[in-house]
N, C-alpha and C. Protein backbone atom coordinates (compact mmCIF):
# COMPACT_ATOMS: atom_id res chain seq x y z
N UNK A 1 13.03 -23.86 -26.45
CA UNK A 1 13.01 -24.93 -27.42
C UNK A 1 12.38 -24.40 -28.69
N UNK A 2 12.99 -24.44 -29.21
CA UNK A 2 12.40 -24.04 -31.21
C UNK A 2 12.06 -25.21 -31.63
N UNK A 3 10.98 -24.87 -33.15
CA UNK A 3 10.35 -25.82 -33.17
C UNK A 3 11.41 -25.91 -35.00
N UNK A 4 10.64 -26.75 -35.88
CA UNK A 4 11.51 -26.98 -36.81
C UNK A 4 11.73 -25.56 -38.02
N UNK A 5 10.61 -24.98 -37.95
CA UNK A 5 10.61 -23.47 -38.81
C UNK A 5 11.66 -22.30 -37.92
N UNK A 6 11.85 -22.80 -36.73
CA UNK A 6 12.62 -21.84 -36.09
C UNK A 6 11.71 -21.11 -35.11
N UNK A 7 10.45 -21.24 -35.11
CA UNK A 7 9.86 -20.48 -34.19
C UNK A 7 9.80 -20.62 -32.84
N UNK A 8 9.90 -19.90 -31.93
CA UNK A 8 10.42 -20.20 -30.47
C UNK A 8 8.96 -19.22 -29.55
N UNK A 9 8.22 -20.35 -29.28
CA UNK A 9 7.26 -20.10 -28.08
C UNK A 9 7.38 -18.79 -26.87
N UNK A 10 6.80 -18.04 -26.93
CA UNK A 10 6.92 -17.17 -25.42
C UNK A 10 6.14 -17.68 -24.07
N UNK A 11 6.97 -17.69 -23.23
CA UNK A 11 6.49 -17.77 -22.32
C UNK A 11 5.35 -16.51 -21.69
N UNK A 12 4.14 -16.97 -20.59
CA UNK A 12 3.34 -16.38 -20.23
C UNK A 12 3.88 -15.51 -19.44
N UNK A 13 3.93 -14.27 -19.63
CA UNK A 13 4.95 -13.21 -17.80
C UNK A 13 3.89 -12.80 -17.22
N UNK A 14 2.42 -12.27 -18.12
CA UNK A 14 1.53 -12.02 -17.54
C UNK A 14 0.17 -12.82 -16.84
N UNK A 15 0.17 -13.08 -15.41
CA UNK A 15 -0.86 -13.98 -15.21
C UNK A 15 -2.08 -12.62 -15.05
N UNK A 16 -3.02 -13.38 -15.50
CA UNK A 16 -4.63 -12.41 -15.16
C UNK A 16 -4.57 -12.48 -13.85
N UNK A 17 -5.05 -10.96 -13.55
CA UNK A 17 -5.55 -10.26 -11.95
C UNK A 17 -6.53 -11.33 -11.39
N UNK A 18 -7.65 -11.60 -11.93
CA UNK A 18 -8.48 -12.69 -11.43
C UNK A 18 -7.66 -13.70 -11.02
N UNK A 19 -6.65 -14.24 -11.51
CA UNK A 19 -5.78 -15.80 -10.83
C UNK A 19 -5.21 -15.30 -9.74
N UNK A 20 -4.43 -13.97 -9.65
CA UNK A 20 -3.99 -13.49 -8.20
C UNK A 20 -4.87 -13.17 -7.60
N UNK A 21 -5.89 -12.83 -7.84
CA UNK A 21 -6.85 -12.48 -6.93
C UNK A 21 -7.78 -13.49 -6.55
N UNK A 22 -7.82 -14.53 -7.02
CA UNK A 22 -9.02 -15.72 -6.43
C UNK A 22 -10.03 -14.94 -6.89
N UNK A 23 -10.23 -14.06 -7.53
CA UNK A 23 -11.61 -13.95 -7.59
C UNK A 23 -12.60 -12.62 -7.02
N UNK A 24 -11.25 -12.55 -5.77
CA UNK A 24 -12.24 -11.72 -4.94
C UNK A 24 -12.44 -10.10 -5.26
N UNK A 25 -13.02 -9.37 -4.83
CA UNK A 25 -13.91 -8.44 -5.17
C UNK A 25 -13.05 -6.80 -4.39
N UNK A 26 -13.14 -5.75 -4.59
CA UNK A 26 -12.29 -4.58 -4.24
C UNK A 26 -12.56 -4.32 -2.65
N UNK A 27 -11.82 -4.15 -1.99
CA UNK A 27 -12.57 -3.54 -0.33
C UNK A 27 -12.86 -1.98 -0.86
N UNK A 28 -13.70 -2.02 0.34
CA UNK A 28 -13.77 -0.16 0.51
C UNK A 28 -12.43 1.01 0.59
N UNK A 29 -12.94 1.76 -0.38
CA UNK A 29 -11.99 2.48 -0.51
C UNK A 29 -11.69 3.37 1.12
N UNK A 30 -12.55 2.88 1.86
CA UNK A 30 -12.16 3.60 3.31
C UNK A 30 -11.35 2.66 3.74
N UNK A 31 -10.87 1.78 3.50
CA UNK A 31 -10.26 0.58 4.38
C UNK A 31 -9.04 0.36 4.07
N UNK A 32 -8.50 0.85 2.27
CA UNK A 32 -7.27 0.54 1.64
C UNK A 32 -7.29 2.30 0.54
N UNK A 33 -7.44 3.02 1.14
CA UNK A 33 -6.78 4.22 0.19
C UNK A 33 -5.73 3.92 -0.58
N UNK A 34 -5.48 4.77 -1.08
CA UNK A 34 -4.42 5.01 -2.28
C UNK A 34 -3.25 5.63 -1.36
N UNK A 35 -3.62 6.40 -0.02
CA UNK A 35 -2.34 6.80 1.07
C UNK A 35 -2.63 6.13 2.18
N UNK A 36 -3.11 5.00 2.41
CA UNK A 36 -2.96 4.56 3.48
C UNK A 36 -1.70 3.62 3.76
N UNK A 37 -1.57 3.14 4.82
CA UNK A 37 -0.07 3.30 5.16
C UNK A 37 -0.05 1.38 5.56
N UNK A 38 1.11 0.87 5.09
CA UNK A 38 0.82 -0.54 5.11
C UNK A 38 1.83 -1.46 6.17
N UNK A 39 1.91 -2.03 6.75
CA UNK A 39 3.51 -2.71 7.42
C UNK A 39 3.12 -4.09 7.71
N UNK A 40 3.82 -5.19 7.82
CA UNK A 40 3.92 -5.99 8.38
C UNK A 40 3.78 -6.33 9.90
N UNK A 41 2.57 -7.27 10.30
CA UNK A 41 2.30 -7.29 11.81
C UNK A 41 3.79 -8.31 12.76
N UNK A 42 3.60 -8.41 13.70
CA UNK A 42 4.33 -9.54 14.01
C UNK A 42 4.81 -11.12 13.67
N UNK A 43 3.09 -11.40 13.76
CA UNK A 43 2.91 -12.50 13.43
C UNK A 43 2.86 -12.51 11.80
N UNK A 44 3.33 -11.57 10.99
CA UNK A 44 3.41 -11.49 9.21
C UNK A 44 5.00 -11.72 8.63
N UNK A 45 5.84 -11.53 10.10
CA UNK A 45 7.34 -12.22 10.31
C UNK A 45 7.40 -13.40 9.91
N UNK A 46 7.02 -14.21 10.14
CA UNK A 46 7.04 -15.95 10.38
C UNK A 46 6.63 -16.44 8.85
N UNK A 47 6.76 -15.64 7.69
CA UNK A 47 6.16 -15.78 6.48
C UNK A 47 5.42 -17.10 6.01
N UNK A 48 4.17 -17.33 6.54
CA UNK A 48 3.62 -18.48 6.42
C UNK A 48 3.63 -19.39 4.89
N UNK A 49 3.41 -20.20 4.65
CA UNK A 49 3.98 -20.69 3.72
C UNK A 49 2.06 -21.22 2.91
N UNK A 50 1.13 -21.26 3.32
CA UNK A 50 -0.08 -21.20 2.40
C UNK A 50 -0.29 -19.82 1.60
N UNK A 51 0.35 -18.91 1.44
CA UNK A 51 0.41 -17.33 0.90
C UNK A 51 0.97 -17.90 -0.82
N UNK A 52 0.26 -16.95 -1.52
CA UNK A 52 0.31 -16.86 -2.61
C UNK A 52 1.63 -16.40 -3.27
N UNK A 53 2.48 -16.30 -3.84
CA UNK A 53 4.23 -16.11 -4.27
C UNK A 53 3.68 -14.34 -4.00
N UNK A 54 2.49 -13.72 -4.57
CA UNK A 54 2.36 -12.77 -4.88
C UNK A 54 2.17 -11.75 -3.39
N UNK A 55 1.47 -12.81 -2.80
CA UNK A 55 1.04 -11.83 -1.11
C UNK A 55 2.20 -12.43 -0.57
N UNK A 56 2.93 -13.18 -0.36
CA UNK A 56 4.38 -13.07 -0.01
C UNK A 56 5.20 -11.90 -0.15
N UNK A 57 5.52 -11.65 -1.75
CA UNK A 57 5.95 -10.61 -1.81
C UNK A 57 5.47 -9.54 -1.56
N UNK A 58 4.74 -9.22 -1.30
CA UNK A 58 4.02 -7.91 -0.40
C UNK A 58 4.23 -7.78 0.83
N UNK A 59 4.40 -8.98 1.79
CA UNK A 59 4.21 -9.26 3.23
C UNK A 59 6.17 -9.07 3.21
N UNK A 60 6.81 -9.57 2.03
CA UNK A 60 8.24 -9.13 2.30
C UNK A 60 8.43 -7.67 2.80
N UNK A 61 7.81 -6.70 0.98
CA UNK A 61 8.08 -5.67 0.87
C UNK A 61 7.46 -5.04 2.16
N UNK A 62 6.35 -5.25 2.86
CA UNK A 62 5.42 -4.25 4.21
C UNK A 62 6.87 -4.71 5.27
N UNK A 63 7.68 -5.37 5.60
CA UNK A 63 8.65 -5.39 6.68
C UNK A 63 9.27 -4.58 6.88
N UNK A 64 9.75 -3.80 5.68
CA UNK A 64 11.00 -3.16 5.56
C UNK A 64 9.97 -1.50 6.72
N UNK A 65 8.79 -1.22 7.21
CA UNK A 65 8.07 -0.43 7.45
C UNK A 65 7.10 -0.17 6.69
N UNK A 66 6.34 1.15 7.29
CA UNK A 66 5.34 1.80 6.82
C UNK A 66 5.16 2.26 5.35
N UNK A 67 4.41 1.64 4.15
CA UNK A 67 4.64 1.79 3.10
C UNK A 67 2.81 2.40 2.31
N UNK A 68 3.15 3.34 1.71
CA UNK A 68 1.25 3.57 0.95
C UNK A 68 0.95 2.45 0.37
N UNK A 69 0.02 2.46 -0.09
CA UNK A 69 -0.91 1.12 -0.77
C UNK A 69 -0.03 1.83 -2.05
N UNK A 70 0.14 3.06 -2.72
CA UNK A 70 0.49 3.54 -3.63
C UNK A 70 2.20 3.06 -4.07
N UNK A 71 2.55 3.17 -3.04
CA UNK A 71 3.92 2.98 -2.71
C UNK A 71 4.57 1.09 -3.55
N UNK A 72 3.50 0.62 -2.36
CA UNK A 72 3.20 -1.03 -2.81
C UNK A 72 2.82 -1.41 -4.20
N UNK A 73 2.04 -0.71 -5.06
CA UNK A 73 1.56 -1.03 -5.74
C UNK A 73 2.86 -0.70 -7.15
N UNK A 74 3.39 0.20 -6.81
CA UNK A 74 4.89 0.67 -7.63
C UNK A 74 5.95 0.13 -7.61
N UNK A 75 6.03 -0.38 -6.43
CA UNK A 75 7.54 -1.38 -6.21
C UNK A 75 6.95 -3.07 -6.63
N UNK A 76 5.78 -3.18 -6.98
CA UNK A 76 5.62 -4.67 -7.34
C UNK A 76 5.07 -4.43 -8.78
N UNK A 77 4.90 -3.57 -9.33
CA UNK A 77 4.73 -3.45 -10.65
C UNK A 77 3.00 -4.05 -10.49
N UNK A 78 2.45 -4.48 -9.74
CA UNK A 78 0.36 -5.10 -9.97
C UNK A 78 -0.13 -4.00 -9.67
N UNK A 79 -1.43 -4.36 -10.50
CA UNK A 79 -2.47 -3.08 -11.16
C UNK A 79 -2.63 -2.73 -9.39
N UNK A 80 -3.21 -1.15 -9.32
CA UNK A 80 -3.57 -1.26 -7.82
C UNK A 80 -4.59 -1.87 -7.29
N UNK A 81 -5.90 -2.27 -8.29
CA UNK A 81 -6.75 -3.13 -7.53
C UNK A 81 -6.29 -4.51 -6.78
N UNK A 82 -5.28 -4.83 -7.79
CA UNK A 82 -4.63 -6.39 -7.52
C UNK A 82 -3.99 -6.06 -6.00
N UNK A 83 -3.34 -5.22 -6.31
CA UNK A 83 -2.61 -4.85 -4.81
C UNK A 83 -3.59 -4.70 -3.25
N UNK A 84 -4.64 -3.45 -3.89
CA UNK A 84 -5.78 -3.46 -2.99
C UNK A 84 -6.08 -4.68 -1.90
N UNK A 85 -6.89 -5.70 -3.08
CA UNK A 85 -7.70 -6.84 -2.46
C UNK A 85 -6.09 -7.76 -2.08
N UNK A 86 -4.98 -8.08 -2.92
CA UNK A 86 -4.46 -8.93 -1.68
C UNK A 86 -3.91 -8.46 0.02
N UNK A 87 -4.05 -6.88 0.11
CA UNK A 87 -3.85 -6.56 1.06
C UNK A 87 -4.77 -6.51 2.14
N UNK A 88 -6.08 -6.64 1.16
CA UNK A 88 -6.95 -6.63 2.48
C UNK A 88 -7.00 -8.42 3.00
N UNK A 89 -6.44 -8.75 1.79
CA UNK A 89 -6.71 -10.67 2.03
C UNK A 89 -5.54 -10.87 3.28
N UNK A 90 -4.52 -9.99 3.26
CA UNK A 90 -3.25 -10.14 4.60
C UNK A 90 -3.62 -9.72 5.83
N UNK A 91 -4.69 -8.50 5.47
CA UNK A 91 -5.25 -7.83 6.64
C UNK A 91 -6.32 -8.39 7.42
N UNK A 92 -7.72 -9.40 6.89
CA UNK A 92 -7.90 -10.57 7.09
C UNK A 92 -7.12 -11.56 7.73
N UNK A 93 -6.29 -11.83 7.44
CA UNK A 93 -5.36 -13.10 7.88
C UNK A 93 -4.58 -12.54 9.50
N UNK A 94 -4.54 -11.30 9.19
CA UNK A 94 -3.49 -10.78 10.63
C UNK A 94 -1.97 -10.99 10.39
N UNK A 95 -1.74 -10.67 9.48
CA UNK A 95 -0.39 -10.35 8.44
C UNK A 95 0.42 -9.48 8.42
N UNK A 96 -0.45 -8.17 8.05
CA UNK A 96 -0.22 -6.56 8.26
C UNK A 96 -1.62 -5.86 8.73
N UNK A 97 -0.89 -4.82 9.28
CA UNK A 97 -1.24 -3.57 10.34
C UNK A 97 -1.19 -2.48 9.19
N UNK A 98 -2.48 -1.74 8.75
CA UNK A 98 -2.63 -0.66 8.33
C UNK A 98 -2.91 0.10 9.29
N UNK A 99 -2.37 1.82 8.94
CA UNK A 99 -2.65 3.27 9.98
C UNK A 99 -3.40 3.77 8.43
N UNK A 100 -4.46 5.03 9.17
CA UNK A 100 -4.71 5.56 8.37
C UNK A 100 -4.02 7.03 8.03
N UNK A 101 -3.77 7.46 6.53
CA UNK A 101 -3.09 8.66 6.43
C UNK A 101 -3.29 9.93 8.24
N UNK A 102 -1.98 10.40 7.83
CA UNK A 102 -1.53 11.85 8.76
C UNK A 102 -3.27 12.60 8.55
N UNK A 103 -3.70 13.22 9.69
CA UNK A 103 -4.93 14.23 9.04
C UNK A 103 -4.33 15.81 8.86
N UNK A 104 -4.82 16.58 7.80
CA UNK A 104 -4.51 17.32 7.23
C UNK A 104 -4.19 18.08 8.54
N UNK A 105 -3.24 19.34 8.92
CA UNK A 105 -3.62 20.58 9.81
C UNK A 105 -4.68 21.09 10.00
N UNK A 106 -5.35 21.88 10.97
CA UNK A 106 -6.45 22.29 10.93
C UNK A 106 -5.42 23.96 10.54
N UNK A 107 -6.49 24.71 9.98
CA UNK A 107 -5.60 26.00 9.94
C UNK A 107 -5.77 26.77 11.04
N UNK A 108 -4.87 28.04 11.02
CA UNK A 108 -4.98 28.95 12.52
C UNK A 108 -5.86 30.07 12.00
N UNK A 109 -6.34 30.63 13.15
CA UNK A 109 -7.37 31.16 13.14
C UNK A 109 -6.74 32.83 13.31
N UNK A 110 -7.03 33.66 12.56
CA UNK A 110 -6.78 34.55 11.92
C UNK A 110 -6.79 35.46 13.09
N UNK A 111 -7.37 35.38 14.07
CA UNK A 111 -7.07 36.73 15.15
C UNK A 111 -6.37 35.91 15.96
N UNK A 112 -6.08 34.60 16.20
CA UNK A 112 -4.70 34.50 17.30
C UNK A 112 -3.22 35.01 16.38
N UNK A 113 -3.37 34.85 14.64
CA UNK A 113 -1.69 35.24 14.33
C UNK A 113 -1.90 36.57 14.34
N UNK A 114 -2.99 37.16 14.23
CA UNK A 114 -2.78 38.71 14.28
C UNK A 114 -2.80 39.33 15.69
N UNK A 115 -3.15 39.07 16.66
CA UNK A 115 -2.47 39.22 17.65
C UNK A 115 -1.34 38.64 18.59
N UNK A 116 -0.58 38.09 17.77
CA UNK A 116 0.85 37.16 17.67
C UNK A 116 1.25 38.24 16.82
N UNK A 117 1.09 38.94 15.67
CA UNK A 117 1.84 39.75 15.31
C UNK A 117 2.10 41.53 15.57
N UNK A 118 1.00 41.42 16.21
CA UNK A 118 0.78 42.84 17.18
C UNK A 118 1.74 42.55 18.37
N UNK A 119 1.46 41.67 19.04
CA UNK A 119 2.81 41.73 20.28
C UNK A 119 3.83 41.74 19.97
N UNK A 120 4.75 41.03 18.83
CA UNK A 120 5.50 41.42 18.27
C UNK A 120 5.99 42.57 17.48
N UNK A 121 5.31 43.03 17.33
CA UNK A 121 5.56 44.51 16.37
C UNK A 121 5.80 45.70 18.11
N UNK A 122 4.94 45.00 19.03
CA UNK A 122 5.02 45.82 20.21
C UNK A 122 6.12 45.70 20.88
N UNK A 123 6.68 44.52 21.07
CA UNK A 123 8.05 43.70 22.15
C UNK A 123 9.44 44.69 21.09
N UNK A 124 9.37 43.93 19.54
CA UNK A 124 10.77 44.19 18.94
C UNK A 124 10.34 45.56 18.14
N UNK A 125 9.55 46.60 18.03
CA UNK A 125 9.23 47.33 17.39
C UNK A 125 9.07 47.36 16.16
């Protein structure tokens, strides 16, 4: 709707992190990494209907499988704190099932490949 000079109002696209977030405060970064791994529980199927439009769409996107907090936070375009705390607000609720990242390899230990490569040099010459 324009007004009589012609000027035409924008609408708001951006709501403040505080309104999606209620308020609440960051979890531990041990609890929601930046690679920790996110999915939808069983009971996060049944898409309850007191969920925020915003943790909805999160609880959509965690169905499709195992997704990073990083991952999540890219396909919904919200800052990652925003993403953070509503995930721990799903994880609370019993929504979604976080794993924590793969652990690194441990490395091998330098006299089992070298004598892995001595028997070999011995077997095929």
């Amino acid at each position: 709707m324009t007004g009589r000079d012609g000027w035409e109002p924008e609408a708001a696209e951006l709501v403040r992190p505080y309104v999606i977030t209620k308020g609440r405060g960051l979890p531990d970064e041990d609890d929601l990494s930046l690679i920790t791994l996110v999915t939808a529980s069983a009971e996060g199927a049944r898409r309850p209907t007191r969920l925020s439009p915003e943790e909805q769409s999160l609880l959509e996107l965690c169905s499709a499988g195992y997704l990073s907090v990083a991952e999540i936070a890219g396909h919904t375009h919200f800052p990652l704190g925003v993403v953070r705390i509503l995930l721990a607000s799903l994880m609370e609720g019993g929504y979604v099932m976080t794993r924590p990242p793969v652990a690194p390899a441990r490395l091998a230990d330098r006299e089992i490949l070298e004598e892995v490569l001595n028997g070999l040099r011995a077997k095929f010459g």
